[in-house]
PDB file of N, CA and C in Angstrom:
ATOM      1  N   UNK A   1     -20.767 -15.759 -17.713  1.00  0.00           N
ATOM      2  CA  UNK A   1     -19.552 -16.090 -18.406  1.00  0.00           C
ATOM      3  C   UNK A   1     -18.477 -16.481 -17.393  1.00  0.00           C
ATOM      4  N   UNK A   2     -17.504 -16.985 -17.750  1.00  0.00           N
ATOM      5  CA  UNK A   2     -16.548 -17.841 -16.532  1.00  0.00           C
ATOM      6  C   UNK A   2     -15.386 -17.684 -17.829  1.00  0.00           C
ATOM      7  N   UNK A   3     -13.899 -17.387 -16.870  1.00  0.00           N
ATOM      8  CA  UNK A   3     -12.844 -17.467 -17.791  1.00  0.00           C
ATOM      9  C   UNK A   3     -12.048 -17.836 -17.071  1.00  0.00           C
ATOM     10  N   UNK A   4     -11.535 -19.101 -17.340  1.00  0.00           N
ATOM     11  CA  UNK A   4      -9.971 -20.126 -16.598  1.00  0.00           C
ATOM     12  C   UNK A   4      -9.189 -19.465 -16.592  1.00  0.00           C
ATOM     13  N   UNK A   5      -8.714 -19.696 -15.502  1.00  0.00           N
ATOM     14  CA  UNK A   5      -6.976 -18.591 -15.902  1.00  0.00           C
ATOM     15  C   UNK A   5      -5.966 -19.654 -14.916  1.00  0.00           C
ATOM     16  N   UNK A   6      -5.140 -20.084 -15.521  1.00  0.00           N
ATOM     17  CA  UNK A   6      -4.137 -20.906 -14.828  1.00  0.00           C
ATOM     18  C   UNK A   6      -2.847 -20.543 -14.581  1.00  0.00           C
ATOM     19  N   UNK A   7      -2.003 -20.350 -13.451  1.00  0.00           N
ATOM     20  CA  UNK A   7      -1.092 -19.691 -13.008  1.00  0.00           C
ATOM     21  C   UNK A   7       0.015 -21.076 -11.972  1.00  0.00           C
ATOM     22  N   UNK A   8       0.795 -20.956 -12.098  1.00  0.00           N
ATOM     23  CA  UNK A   8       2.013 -21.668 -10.920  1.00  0.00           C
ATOM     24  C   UNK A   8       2.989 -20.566 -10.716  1.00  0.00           C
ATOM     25  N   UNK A   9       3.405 -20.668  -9.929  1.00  0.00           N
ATOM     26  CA  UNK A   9       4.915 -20.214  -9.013  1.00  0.00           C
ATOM     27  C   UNK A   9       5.073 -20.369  -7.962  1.00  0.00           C
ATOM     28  N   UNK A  10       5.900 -19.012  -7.129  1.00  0.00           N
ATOM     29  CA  UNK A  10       5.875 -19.191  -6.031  1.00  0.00           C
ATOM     30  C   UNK A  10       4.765 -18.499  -5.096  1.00  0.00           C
ATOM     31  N   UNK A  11       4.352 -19.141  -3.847  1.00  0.00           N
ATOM     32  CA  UNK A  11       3.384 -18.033  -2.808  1.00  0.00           C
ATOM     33  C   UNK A  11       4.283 -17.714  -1.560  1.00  0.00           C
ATOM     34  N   UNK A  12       3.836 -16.452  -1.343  1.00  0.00           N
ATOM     35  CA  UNK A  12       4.839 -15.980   0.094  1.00  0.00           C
ATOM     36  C   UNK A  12       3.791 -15.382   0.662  1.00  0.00           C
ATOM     37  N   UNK A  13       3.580 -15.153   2.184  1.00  0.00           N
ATOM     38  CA  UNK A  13       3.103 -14.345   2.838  1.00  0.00           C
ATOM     39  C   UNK A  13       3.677 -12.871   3.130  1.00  0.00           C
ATOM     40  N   UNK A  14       3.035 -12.348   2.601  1.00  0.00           N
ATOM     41  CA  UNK A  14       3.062 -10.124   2.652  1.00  0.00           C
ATOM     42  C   UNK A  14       2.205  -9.739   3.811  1.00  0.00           C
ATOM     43  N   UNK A  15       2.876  -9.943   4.924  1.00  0.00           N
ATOM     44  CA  UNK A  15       2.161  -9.589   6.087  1.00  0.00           C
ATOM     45  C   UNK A  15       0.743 -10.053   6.466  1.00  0.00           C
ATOM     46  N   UNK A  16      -0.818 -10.180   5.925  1.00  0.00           N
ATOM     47  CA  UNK A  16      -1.654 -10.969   6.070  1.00  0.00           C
ATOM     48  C   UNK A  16      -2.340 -10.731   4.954  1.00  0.00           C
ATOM     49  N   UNK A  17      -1.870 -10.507   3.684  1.00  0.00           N
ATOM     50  CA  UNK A  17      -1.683 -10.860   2.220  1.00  0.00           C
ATOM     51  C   UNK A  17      -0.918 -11.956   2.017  1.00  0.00           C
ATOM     52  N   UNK A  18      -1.562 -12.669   1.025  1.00  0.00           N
ATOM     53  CA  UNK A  18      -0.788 -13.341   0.005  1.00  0.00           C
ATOM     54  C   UNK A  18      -0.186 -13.168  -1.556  1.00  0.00           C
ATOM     55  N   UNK A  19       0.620 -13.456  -1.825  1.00  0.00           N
ATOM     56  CA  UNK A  19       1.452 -12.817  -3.049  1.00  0.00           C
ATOM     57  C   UNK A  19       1.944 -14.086  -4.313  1.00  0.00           C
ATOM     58  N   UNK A  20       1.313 -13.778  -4.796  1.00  0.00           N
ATOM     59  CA  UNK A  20       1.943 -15.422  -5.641  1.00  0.00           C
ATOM     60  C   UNK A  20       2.383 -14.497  -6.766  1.00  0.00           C
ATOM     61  N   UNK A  21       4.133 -14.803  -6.961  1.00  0.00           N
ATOM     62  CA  UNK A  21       4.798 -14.634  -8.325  1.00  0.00           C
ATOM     63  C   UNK A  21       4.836 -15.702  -9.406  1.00  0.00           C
ATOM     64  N   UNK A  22       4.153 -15.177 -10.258  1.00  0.00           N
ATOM     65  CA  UNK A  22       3.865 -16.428 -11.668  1.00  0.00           C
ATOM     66  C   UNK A  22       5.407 -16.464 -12.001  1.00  0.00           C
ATOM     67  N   UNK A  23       5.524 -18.556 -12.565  1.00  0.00           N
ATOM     68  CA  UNK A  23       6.491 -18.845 -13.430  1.00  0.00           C
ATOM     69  C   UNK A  23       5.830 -19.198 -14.908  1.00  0.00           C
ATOM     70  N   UNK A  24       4.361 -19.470 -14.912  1.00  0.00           N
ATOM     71  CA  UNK A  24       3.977 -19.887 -15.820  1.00  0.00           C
ATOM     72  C   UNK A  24       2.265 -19.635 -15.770  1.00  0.00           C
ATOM     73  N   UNK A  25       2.111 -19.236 -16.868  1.00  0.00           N
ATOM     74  CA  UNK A  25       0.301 -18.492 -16.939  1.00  0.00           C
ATOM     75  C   UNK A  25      -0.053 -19.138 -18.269  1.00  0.00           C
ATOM     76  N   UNK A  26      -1.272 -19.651 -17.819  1.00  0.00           N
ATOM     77  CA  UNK A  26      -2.026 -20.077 -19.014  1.00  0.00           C
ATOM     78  C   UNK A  26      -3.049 -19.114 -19.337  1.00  0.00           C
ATOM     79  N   UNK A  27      -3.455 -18.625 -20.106  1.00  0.00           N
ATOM     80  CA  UNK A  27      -4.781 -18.518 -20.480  1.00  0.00           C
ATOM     81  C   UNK A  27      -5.527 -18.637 -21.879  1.00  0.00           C
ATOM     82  N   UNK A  28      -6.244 -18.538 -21.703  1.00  0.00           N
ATOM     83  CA  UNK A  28      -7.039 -19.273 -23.390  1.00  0.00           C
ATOM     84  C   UNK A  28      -6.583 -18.099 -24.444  1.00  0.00           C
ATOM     85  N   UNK A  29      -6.654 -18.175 -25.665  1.00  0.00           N
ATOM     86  CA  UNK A  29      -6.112 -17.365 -26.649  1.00  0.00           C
ATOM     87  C   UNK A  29      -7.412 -15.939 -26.675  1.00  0.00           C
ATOM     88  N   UNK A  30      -6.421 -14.994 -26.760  1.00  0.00           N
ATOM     89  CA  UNK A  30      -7.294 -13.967 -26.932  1.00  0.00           C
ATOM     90  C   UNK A  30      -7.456 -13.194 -25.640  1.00  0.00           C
ATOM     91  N   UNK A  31      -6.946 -13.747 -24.745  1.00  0.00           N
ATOM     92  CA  UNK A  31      -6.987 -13.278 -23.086  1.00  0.00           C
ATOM     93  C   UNK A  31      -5.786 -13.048 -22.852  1.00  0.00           C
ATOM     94  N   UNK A  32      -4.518 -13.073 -23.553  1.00  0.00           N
ATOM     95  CA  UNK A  32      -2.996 -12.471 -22.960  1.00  0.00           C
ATOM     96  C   UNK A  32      -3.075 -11.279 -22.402  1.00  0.00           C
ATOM     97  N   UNK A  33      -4.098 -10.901 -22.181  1.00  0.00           N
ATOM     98  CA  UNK A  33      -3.543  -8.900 -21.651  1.00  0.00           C
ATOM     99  C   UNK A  33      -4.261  -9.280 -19.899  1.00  0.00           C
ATOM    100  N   UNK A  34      -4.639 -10.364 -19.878  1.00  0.00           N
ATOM    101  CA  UNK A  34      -4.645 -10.690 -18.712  1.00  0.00           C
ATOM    102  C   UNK A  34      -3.851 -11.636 -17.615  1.00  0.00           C
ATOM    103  N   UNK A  35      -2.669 -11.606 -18.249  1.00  0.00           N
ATOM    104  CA  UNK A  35      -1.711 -12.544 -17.581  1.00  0.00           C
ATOM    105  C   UNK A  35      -0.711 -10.883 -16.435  1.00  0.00           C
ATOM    106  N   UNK A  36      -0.349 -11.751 -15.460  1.00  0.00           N
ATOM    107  CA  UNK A  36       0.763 -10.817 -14.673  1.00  0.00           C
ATOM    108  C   UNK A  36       1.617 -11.655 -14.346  1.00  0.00           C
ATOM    109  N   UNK A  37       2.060 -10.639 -13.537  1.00  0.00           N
ATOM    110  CA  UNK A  37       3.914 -11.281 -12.802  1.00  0.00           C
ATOM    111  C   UNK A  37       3.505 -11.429 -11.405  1.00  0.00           C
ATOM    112  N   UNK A  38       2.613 -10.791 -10.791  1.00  0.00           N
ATOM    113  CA  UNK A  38       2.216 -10.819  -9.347  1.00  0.00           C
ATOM    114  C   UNK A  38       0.726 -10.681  -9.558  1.00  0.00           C
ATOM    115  N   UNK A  39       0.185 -11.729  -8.073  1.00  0.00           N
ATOM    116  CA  UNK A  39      -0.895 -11.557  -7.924  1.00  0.00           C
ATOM    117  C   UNK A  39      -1.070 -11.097  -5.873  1.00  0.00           C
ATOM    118  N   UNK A  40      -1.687 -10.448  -5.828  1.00  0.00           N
ATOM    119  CA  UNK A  40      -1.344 -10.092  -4.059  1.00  0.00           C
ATOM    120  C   UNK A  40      -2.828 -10.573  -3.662  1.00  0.00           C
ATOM    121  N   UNK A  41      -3.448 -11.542  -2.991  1.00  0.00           N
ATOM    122  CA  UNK A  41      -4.467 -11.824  -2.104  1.00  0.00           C
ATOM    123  C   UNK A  41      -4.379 -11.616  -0.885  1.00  0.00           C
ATOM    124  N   UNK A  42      -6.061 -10.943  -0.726  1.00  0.00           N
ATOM    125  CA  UNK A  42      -6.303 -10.717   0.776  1.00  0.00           C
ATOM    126  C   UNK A  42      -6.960 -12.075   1.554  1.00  0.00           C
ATOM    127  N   UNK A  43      -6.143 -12.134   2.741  1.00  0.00           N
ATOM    128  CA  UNK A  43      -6.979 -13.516   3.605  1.00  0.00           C
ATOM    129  C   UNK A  43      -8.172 -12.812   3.925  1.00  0.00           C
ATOM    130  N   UNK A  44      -9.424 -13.771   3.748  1.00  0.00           N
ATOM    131  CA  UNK A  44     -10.420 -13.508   4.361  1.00  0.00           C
ATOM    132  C   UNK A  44     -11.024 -14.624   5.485  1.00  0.00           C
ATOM    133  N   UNK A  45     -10.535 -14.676   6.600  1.00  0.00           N
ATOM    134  CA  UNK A  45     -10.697 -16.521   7.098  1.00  0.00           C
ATOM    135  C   UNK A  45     -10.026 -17.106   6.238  1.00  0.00           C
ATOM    136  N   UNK A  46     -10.450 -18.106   6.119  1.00  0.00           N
ATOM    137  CA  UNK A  46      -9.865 -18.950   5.100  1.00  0.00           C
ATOM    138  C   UNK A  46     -10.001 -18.640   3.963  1.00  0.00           C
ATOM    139  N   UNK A  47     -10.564 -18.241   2.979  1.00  0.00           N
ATOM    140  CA  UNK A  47     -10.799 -17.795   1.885  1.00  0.00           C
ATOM    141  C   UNK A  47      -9.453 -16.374   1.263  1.00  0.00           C
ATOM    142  N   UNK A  48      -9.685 -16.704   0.235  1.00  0.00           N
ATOM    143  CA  UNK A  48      -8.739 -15.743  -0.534  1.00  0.00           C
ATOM    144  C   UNK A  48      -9.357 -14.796  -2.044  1.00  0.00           C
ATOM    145  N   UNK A  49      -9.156 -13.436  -1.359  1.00  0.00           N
ATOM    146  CA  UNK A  49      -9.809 -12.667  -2.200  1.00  0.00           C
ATOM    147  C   UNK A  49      -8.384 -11.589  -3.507  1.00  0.00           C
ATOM    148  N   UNK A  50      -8.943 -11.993  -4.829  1.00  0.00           N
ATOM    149  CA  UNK A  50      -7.819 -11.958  -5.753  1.00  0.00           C
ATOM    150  C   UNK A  50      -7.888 -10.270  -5.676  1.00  0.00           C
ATOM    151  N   UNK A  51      -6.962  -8.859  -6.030  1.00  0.00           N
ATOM    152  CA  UNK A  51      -6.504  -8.002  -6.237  1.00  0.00           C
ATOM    153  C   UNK A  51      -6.687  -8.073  -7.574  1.00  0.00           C
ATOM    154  N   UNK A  52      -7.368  -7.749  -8.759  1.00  0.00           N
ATOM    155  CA  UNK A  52      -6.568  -8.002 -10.256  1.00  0.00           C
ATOM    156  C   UNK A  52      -5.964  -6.705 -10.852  1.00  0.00           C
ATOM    157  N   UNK A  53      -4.748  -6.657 -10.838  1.00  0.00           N
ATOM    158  CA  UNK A  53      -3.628  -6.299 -11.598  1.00  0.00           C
ATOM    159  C   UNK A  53      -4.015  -5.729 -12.646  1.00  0.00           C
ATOM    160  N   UNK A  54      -4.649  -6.519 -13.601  1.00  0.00           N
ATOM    161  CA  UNK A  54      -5.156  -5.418 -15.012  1.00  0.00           C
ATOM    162  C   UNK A  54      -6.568  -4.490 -14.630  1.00  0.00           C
ATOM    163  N   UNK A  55      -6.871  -4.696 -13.698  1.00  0.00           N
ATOM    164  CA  UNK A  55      -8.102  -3.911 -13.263  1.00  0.00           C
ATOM    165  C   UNK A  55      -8.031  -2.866 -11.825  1.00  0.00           C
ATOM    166  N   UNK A  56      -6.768  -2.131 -11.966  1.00  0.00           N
ATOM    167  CA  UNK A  56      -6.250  -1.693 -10.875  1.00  0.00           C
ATOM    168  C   UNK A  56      -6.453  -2.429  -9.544  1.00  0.00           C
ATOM    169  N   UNK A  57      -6.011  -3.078  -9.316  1.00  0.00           N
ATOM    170  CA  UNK A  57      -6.174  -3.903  -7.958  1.00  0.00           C
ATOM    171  C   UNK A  57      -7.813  -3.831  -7.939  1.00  0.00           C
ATOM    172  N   UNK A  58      -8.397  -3.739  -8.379  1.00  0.00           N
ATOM    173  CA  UNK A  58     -10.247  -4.255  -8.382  1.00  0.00           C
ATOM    174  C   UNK A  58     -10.032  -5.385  -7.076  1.00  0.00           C
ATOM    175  N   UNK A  59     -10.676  -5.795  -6.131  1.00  0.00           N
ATOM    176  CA  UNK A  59     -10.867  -7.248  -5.627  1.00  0.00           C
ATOM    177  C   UNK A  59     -12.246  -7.517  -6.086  1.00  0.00           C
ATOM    178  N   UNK A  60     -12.095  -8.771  -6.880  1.00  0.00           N
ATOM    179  CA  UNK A  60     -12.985  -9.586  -7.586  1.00  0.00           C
ATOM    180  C   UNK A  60     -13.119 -11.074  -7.644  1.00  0.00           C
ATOM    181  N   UNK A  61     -14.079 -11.673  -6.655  1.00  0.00           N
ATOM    182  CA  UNK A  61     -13.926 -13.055  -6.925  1.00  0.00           C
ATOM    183  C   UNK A  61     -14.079 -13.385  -5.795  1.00  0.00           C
ATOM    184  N   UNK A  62     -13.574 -14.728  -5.010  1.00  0.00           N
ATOM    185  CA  UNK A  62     -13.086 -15.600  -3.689  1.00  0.00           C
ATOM    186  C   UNK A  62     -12.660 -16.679  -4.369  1.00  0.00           C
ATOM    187  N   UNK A  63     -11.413 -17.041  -4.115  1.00  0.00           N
ATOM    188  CA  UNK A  63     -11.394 -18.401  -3.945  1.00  0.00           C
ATOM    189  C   UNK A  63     -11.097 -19.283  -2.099  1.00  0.00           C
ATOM    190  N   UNK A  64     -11.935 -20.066  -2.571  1.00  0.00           N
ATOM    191  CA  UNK A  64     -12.184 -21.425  -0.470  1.00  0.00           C
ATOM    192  C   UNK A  64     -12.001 -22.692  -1.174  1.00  0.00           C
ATOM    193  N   UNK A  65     -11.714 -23.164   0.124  1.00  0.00           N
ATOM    194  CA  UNK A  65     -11.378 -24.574  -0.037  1.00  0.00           C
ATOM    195  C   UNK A  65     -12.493 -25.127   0.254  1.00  0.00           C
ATOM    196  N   UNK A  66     -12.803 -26.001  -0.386  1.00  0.00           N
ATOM    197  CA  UNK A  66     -13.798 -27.201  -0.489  1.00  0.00           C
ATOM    198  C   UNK A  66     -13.649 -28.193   0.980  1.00  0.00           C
TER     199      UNK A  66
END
């Protein structure tokens, strides 16, 4: 299963975290209890590993650049 989740704002660096504060969250209907106000990523190399917020900071996922 795979679930989109679309987010903009701002990103700042939190010491060698990243922190992105949402201005605007999409997600598909039926998934609102998964939207936040902050998301805090850990650098991994290049790669970025998500914290999720509704899952007590769980780290789950990677996102890399292509």
């Amino acid at each position: 299963m795979r679930l989109t989740l679309a987010a903009r704002g701002r990103w700042r660096y939190e010491g060698a975290d990243v922190l992105l504060e949402t201005e605007e969250f999409l997600a598909p209907p039926g998934y609102e209890a998964m939207k936040f106000q902050q998301l805090k990523l850990r650098t991994d190399g290049a790669d970025l590993i998500p914290a999720w917020p509704w899952d007590d900071g769980a780290e789950r996922g990677r996102y890399t650049r292509d």
